[in-house]
Structure formats: C-alpha cells, structure tokens
C-alpha atoms as a PDB file:
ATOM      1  CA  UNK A   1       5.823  -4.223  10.792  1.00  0.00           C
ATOM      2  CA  UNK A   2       8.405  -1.406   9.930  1.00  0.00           C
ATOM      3  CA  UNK A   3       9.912  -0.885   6.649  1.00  0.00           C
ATOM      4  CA  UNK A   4      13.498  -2.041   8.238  1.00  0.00           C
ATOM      5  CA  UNK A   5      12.029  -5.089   9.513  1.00  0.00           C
ATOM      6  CA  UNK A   6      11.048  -6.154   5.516  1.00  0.00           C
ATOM      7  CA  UNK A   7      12.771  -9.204   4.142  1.00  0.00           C
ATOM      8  CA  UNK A   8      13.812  -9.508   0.479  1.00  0.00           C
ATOM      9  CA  UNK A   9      10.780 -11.310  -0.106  1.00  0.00           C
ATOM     10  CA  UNK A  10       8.299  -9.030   0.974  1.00  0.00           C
ATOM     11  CA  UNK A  11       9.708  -6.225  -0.908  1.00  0.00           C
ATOM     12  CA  UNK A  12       9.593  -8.154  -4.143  1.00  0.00           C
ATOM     13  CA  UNK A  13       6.372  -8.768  -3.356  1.00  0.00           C
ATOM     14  CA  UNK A  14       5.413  -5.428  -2.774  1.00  0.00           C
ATOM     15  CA  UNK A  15       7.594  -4.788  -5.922  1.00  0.00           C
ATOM     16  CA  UNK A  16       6.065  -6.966  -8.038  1.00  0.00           C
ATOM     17  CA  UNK A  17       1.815  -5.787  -7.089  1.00  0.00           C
ATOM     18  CA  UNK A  18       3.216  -2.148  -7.961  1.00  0.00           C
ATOM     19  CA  UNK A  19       4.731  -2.721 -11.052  1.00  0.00           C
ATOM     20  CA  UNK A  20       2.121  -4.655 -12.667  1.00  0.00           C
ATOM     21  CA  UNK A  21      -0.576  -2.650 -11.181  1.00  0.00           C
ATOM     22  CA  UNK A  22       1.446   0.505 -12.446  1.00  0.00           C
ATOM     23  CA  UNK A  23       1.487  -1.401 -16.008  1.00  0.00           C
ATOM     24  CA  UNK A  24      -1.732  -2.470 -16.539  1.00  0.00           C
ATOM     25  CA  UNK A  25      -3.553   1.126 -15.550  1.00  0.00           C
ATOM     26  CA  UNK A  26      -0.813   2.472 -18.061  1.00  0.00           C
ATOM     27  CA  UNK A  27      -2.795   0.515 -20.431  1.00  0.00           C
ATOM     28  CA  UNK A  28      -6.323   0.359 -19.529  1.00  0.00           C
ATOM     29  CA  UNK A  29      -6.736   3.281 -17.274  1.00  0.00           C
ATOM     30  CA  UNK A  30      -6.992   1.378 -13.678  1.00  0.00           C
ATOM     31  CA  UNK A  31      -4.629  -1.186 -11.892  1.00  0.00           C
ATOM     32  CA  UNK A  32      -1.989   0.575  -9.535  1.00  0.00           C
ATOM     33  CA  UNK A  33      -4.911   1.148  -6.612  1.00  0.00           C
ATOM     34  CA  UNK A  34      -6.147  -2.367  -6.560  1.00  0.00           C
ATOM     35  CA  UNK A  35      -2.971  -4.159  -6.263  1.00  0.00           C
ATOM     36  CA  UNK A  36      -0.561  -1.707  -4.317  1.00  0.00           C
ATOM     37  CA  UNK A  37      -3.511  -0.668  -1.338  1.00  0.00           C
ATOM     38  CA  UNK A  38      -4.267  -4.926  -0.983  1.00  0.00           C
ATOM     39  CA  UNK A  39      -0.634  -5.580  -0.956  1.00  0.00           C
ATOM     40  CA  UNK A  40       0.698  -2.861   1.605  1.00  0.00           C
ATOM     41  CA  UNK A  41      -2.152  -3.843   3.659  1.00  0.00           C
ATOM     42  CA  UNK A  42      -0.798  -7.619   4.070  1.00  0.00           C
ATOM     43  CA  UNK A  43       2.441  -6.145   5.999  1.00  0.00           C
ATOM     44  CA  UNK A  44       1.657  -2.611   7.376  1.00  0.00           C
ATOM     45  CA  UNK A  45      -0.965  -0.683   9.515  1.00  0.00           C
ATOM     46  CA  UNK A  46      -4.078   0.233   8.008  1.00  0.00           C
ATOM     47  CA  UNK A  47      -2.813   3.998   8.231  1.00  0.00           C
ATOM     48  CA  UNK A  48       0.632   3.119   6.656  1.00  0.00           C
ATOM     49  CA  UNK A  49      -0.890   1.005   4.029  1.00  0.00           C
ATOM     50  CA  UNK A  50      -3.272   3.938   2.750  1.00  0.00           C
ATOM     51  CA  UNK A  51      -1.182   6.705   2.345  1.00  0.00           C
ATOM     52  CA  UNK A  52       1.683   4.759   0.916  1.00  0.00           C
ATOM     53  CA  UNK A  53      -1.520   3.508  -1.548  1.00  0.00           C
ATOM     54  CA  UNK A  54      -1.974   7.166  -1.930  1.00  0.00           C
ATOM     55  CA  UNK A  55       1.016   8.419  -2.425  1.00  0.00           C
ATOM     56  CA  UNK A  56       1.948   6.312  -5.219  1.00  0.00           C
ATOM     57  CA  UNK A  57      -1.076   6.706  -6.936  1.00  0.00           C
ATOM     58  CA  UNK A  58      -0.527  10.574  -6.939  1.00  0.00           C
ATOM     59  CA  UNK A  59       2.846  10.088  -8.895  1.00  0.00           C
ATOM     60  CA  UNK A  60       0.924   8.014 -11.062  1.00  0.00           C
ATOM     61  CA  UNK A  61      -1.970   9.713 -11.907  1.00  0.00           C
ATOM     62  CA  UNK A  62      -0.427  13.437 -12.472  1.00  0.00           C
ATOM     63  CA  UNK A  63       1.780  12.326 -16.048  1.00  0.00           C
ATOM     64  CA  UNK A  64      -1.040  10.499 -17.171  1.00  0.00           C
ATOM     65  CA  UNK A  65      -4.197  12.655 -16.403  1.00  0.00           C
ATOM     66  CA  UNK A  66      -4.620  14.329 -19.528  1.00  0.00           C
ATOM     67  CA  UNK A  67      -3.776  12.438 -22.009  1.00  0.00           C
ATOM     68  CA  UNK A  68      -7.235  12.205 -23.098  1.00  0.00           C
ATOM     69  CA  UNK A  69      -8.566  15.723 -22.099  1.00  0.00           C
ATOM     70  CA  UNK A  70     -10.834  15.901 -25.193  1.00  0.00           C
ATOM     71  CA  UNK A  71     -12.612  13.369 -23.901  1.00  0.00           C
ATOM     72  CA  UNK A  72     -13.430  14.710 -20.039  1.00  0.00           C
ATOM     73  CA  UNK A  73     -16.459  15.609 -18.791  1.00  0.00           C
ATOM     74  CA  UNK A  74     -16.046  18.576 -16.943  1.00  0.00           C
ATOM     75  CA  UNK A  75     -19.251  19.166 -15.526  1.00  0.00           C
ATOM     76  CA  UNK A  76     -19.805  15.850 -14.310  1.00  0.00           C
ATOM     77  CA  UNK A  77     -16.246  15.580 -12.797  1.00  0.00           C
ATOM     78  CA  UNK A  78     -17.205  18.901 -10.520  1.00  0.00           C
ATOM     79  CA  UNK A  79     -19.916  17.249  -9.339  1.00  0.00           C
ATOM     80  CA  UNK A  80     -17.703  13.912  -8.516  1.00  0.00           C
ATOM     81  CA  UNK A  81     -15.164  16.171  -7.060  1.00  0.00           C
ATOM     82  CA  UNK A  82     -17.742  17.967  -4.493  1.00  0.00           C
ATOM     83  CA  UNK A  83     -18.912  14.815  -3.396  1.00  0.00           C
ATOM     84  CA  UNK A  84     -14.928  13.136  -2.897  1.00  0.00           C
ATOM     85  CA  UNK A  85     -14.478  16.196  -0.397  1.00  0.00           C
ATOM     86  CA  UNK A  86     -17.373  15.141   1.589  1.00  0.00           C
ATOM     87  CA  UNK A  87     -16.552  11.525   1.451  1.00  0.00           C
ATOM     88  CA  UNK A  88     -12.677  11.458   2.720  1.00  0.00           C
ATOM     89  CA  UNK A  89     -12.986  12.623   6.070  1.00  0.00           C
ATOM     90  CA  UNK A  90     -15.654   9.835   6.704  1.00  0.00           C
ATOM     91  CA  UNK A  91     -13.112   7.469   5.219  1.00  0.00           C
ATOM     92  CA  UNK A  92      -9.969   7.860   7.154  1.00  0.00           C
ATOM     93  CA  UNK A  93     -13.032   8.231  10.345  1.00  0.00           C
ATOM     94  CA  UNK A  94     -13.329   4.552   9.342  1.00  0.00           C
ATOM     95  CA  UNK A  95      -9.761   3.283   9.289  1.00  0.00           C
ATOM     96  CA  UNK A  96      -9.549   4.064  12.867  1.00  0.00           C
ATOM     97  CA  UNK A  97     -12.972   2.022  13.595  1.00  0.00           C
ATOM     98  CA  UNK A  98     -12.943  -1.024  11.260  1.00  0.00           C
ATOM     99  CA  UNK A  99      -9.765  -4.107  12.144  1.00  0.00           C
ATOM    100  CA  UNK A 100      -7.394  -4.623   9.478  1.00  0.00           C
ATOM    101  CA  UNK A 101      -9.402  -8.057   8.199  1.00  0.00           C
ATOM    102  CA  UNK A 102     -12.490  -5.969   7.923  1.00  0.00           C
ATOM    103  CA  UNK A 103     -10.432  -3.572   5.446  1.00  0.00           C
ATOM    104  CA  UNK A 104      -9.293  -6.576   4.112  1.00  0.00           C
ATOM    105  CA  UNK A 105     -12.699  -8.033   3.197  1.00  0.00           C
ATOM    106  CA  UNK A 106     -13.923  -4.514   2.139  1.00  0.00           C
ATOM    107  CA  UNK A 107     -10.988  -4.262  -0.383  1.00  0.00           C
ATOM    108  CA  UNK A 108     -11.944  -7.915  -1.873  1.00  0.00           C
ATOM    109  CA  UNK A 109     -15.259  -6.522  -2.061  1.00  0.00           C
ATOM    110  CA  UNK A 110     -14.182  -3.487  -4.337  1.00  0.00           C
ATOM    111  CA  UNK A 111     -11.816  -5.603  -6.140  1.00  0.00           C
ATOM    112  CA  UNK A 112     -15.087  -8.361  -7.392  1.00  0.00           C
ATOM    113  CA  UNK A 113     -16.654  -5.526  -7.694  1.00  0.00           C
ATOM    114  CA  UNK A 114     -14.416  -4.155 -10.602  1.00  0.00           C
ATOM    115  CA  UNK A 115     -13.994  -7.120 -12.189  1.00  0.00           C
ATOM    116  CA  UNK A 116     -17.875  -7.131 -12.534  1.00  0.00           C
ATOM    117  CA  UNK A 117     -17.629  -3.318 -13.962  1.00  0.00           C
ATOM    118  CA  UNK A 118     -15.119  -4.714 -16.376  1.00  0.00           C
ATOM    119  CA  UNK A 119     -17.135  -7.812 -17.964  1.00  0.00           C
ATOM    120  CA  UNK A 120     -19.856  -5.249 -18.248  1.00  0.00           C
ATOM    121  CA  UNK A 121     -18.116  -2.855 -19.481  1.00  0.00           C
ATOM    122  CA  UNK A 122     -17.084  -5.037 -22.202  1.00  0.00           C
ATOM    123  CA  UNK A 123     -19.831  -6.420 -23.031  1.00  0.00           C
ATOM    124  CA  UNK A 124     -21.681  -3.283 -23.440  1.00  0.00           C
ATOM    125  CA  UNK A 125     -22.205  -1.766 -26.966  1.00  0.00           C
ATOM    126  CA  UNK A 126     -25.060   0.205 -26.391  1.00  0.00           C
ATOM    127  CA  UNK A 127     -25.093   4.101 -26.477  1.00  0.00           C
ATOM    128  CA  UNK A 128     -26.459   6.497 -23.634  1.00  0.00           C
ATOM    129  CA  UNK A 129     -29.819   5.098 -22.050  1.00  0.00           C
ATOM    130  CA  UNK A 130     -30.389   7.031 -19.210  1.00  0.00           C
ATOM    131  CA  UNK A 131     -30.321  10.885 -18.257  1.00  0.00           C
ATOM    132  CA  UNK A 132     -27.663  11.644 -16.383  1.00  0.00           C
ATOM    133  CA  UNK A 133     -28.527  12.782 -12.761  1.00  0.00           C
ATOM    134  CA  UNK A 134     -27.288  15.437 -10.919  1.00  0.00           C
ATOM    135  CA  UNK A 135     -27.831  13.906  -7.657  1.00  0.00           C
ATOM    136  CA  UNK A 136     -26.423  10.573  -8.457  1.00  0.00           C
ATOM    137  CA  UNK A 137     -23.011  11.692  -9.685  1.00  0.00           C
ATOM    138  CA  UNK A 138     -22.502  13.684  -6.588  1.00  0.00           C
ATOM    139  CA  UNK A 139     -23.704  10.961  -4.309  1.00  0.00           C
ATOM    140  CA  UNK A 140     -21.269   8.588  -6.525  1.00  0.00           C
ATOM    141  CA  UNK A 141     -18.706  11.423  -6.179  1.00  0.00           C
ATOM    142  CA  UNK A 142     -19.021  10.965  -1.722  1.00  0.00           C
ATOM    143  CA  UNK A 143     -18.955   7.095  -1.716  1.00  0.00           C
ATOM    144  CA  UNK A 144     -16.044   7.297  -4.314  1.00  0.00           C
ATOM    145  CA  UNK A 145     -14.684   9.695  -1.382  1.00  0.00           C
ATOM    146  CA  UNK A 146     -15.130   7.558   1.199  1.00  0.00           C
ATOM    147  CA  UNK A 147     -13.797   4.789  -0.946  1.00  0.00           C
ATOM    148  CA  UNK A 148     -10.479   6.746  -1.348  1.00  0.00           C
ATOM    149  CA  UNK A 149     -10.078   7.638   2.165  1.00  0.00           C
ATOM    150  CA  UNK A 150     -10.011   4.161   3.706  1.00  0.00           C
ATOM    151  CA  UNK A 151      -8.736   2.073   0.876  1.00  0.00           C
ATOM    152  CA  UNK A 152      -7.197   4.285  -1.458  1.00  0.00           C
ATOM    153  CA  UNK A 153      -9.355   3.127  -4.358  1.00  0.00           C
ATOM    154  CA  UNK A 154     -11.918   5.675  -5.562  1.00  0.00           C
ATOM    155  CA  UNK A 155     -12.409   4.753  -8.853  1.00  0.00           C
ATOM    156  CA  UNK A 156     -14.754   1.768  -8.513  1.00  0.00           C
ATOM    157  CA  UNK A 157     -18.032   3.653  -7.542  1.00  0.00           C
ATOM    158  CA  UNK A 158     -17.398   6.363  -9.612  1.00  0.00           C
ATOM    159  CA  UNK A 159     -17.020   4.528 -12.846  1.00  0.00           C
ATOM    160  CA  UNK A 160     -19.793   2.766 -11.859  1.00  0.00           C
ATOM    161  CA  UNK A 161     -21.952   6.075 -11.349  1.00  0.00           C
ATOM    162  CA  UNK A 162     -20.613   7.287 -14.548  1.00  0.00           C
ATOM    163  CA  UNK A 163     -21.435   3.519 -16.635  1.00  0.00           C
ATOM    164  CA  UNK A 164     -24.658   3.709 -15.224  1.00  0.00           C
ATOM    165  CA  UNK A 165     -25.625   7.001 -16.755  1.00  0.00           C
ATOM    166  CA  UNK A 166     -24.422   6.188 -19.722  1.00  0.00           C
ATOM    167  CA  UNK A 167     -21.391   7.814 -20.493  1.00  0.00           C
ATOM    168  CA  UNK A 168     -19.136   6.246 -23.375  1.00  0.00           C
ATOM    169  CA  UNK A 169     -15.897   4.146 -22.256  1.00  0.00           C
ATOM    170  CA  UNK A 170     -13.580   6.337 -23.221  1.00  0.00           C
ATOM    171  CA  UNK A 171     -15.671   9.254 -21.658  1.00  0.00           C
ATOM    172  CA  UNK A 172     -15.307   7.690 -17.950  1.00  0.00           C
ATOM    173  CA  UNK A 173     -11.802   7.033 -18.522  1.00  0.00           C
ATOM    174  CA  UNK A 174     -10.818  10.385 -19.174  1.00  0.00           C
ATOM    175  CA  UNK A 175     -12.997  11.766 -16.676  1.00  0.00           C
ATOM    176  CA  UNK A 176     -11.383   9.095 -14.019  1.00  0.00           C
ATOM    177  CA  UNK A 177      -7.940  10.057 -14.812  1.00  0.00           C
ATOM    178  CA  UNK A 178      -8.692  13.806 -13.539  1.00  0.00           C
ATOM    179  CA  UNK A 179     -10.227  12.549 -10.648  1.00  0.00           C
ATOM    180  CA  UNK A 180      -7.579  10.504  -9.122  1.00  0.00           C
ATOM    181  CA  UNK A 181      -5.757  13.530  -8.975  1.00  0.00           C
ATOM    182  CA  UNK A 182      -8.614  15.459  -6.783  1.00  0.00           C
ATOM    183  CA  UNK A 183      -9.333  12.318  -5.031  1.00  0.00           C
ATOM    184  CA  UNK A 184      -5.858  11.144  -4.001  1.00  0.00           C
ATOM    185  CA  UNK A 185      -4.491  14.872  -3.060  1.00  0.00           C
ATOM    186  CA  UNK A 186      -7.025  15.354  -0.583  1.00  0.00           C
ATOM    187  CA  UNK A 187      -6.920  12.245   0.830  1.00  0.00           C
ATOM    188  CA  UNK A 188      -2.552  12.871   0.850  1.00  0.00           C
ATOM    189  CA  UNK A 189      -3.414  16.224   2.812  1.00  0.00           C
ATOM    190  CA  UNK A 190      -6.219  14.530   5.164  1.00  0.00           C
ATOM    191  CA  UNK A 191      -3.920  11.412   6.172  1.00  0.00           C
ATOM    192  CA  UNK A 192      -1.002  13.239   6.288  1.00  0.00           C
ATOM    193  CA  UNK A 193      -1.639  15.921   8.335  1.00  0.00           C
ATOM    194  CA  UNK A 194      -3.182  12.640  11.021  1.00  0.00           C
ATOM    195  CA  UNK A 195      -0.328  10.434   9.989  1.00  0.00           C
ATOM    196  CA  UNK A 196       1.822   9.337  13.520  1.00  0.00           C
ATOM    197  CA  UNK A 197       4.514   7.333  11.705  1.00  0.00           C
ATOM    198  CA  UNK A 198       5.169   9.629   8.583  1.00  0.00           C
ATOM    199  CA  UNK A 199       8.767   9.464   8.720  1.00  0.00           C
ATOM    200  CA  UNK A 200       8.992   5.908   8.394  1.00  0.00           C
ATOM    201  CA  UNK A 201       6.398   5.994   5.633  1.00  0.00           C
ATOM    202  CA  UNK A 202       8.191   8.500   3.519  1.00  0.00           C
ATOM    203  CA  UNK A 203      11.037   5.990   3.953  1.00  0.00           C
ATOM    204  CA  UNK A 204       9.438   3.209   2.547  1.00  0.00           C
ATOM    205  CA  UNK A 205       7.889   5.266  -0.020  1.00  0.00           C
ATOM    206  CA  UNK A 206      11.086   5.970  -1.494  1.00  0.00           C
ATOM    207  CA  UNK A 207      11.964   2.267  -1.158  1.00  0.00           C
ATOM    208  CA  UNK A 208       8.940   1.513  -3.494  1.00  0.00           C
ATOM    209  CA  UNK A 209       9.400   4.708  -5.807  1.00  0.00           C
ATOM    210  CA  UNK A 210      11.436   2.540  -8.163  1.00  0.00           C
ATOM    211  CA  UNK A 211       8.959  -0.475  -8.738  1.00  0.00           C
ATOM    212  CA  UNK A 212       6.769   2.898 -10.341  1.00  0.00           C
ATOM    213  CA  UNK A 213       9.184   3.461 -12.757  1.00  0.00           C
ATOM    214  CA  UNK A 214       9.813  -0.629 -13.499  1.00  0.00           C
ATOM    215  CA  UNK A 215       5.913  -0.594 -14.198  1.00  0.00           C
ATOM    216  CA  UNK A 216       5.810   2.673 -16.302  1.00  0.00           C
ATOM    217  CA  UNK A 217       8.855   1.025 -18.968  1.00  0.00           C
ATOM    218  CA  UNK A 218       6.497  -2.414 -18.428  1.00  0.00           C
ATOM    219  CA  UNK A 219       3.017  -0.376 -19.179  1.00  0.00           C
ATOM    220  CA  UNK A 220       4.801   1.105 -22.516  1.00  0.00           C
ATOM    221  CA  UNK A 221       6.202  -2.083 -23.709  1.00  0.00           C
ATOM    222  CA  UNK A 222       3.264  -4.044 -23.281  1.00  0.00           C
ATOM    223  CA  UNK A 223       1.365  -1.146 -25.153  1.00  0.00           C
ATOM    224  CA  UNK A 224       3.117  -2.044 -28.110  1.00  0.00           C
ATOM    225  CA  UNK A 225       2.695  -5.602 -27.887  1.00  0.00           C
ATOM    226  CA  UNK A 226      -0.411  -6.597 -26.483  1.00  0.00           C
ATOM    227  CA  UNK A 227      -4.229  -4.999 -27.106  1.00  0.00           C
ATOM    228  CA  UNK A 228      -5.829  -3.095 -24.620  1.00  0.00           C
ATOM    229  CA  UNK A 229      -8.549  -6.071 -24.826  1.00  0.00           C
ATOM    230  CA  UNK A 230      -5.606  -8.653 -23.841  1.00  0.00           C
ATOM    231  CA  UNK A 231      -4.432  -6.438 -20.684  1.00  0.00           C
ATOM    232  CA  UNK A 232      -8.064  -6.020 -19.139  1.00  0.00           C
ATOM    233  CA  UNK A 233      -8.096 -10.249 -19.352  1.00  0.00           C
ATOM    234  CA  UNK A 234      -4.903 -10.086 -17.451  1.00  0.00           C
ATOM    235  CA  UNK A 235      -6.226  -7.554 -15.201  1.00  0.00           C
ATOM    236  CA  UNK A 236      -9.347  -9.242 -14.908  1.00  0.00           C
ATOM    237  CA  UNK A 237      -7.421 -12.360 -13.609  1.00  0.00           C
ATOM    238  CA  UNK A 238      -5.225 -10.466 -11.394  1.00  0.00           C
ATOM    239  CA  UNK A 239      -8.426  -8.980  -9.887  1.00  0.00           C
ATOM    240  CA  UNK A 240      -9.396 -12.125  -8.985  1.00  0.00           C
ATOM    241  CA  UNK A 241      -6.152 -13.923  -7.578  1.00  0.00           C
ATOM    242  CA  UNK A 242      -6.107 -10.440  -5.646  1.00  0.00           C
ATOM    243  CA  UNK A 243      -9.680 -10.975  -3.990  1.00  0.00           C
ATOM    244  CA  UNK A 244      -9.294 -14.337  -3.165  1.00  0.00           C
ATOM    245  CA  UNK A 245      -5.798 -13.916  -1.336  1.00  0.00           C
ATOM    246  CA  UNK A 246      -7.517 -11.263   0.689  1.00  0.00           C
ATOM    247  CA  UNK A 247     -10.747 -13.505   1.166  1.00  0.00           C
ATOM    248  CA  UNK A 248      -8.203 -16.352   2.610  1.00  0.00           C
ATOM    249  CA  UNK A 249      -6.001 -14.015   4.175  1.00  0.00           C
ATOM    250  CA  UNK A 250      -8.521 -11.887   6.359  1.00  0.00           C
ATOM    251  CA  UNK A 251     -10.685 -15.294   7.157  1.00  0.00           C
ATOM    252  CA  UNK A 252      -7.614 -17.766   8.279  1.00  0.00           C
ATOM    253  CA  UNK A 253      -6.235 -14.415  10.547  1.00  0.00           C
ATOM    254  CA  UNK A 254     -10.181 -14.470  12.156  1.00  0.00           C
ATOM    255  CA  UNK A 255      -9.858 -18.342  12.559  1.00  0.00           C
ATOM    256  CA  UNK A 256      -6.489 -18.024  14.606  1.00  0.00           C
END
C-alpha cells in the first residue's frame, strides 16, 4: 500500500501508535520503536515499514540522548556499538528472506519479551551480582544489531545484556539512549542507501512527522501528572494489546 492510497483511518491509526509510543519513551526511556515499527508494518512493505521505524526513532532519540549523560557507561556502550555494526547488515539480509507475518511474529516476540524485561526490572532491588563480561556485551551489542536492522527495535537485547550484568536502572537507560542514536543511524545509512521506494517514504515520513511532536507535548504533560511507575503499567499494557494484535494479525493472514 502507498502512502496516497491511506484512508483517514489508517493514518490516525498510525497517528495514534506514534504519539503514545513517542510519550511513553519520553517518560520511561522506551516506547516509540515498539509501537511505530508493529504499526507501519500492518499497512506497508517490510522495507517501508523499517526505515520509516527508523527514521522516526532518529528524531527521537537525538533531543533526548543525553539527558542523563552522568549516568552512561561509556565503555560498555563501545562495546554495544561494535557489535550493532556487525549485526545490521545481517538484519536488513533478513527482511529480504523472512514474509511479512514472520516479521510480524518476530516483533510480538520482542514486544513479550520487553514486557518480561519490565516486570523484572521492577521487581528487582538487588545491586550488581555478576561481573560484567566483555564478550557478552558485544555479542548483546550484534543481536541488538540485528534486532535494529529488521525491526527497528534494538533496545530489547541490549537492555537485557546490560540487566543481566548488573548494571543499575538508571545506568542502562542512559546508556540505551546513546545507543539508539548509533544503532538507528547506521541502520538509516544501510536501508537507505538499498531503499527502492525512498521517495514515497520520505513522503509519508513527513506525513507522520507531526504525530512526533503531538507525542513529545503528550510525554511532557503526562510527566507532570503521572509517575514514571504509572506510565511503565500503561506501557506494559500497551505491550501487550500490541503483541496480541500482531499474534492475530500474522496467524488469520496464514489461515487465508
């Protein structure tokens, strides 16, 4: 489907998975890439989906990257960053293997599996356990690649690599923010430079620019109003409703 062929409806659909993933990662440092990659995915090619995904993300990510920098663990995030480079090629290698249900199923996947990172995460109150590994981050660092090359979501593995080790909350947060940056530009370079329908998608990019800036007043409003602990339940919930529509949409398309 082309962006000119979109009804009202699926643009305020599209509008609506943007701004409240743009909102809730305003607040609790993830969101926009597990609701805008599942939702362009329902009405565009794999391709299409992705780097739209991917380019929204970018805007995104770059005004809030450091607003933690105390807090980022350099050393680890080179590591992380080595391994993305690998991992993105291999990623957009897969787009043009796997069918769009597959992608589908693979994004419900990530999306369970972040709600399970997030009921760990706050449950957890213990401090660092286990010694970091070299070898583990970077290996985190290539699937987190991989991740972001074919679904436009690398923070899943990597905040897991990172909670596994250890690291404090608000360490991996930070940390993630810088990433995304790494992570989504090189995957922008990689599928653009492959991209056969880039003029359309810059067109529909700049149809969907907007719903950014409707999440970004959102995010800061709800800041003031509602705990970080209240927007992870909301995203948590979301996360789910997300999965499950992919589960049902990807399966009923197979049974057709």
């Amino acid at each position: 489907m082309q962006p000119e062929a979109f009804t009202i409806e699926i643009l305020l659909i599209l509008y609506f998975a943007i701004s409240i993933g743009t909102a809730i990662q305003i607040s609790t440092g993830i969101g926009l890439g597990l609701f805008s990659g599942p939702a362009l995915l329902l009405y565009l090619p794999p391709n299409s989906a992705i780097l739209i995904s991917i380019c929204l993300n970018i805007l995104l990510s770059i005004p809030l990257a450091f607003q933690e920098r105390e807090e980022i663990l350099w050393s680890i995030l080179k590591l992380l960053t080595f391994g993305v480079f690998i991992g993105i090629p291999l990623g957009w290698l897969a787009i043009q293997l796997l069918d769009k249900e597959i992608l589908q199923l693979m994004m419900a996947a990530v999306i369970l599996f972040v709600a399970y990172l997030l009921l760990k995460l706050r449950s957890s109150t213990s401090a660092r356990q286990i010694k970091p590994s070299q070898r583990t981050t970077f290996a985190g660092g290539g699937v987190a690649g991989f991740m972001s090359g074919c679904l436009a979501i690398p923070g899943p593995v990597a905040m897991w690599t990172l909670l596994q080790q250890g690291y404090a909350a608000q360490e991996v947060r930070a940390t993630m923010r810088i990433l995304y940056i790494f992570a989504y530009g090189t995957a922008f370079l990689f599928h653009t430079a492959l991209n056969k329908n880039l003029v359309s998608d810059v067109h529909l990019l700049g149809q969907l620019f907007p719903a950014l800036l409707i999440g970004g007043v959102a995010g800061g409003v709800a800041k003031k109003y509602f705990t970080e602990n209240q927007m992870q339940k909301c995203l948590l919930l979301l996360l789910f409703l997300t999965a499950f529509s992919l589960i049902l949409k990807s399966t009923l398309k197979g049974l057709i």
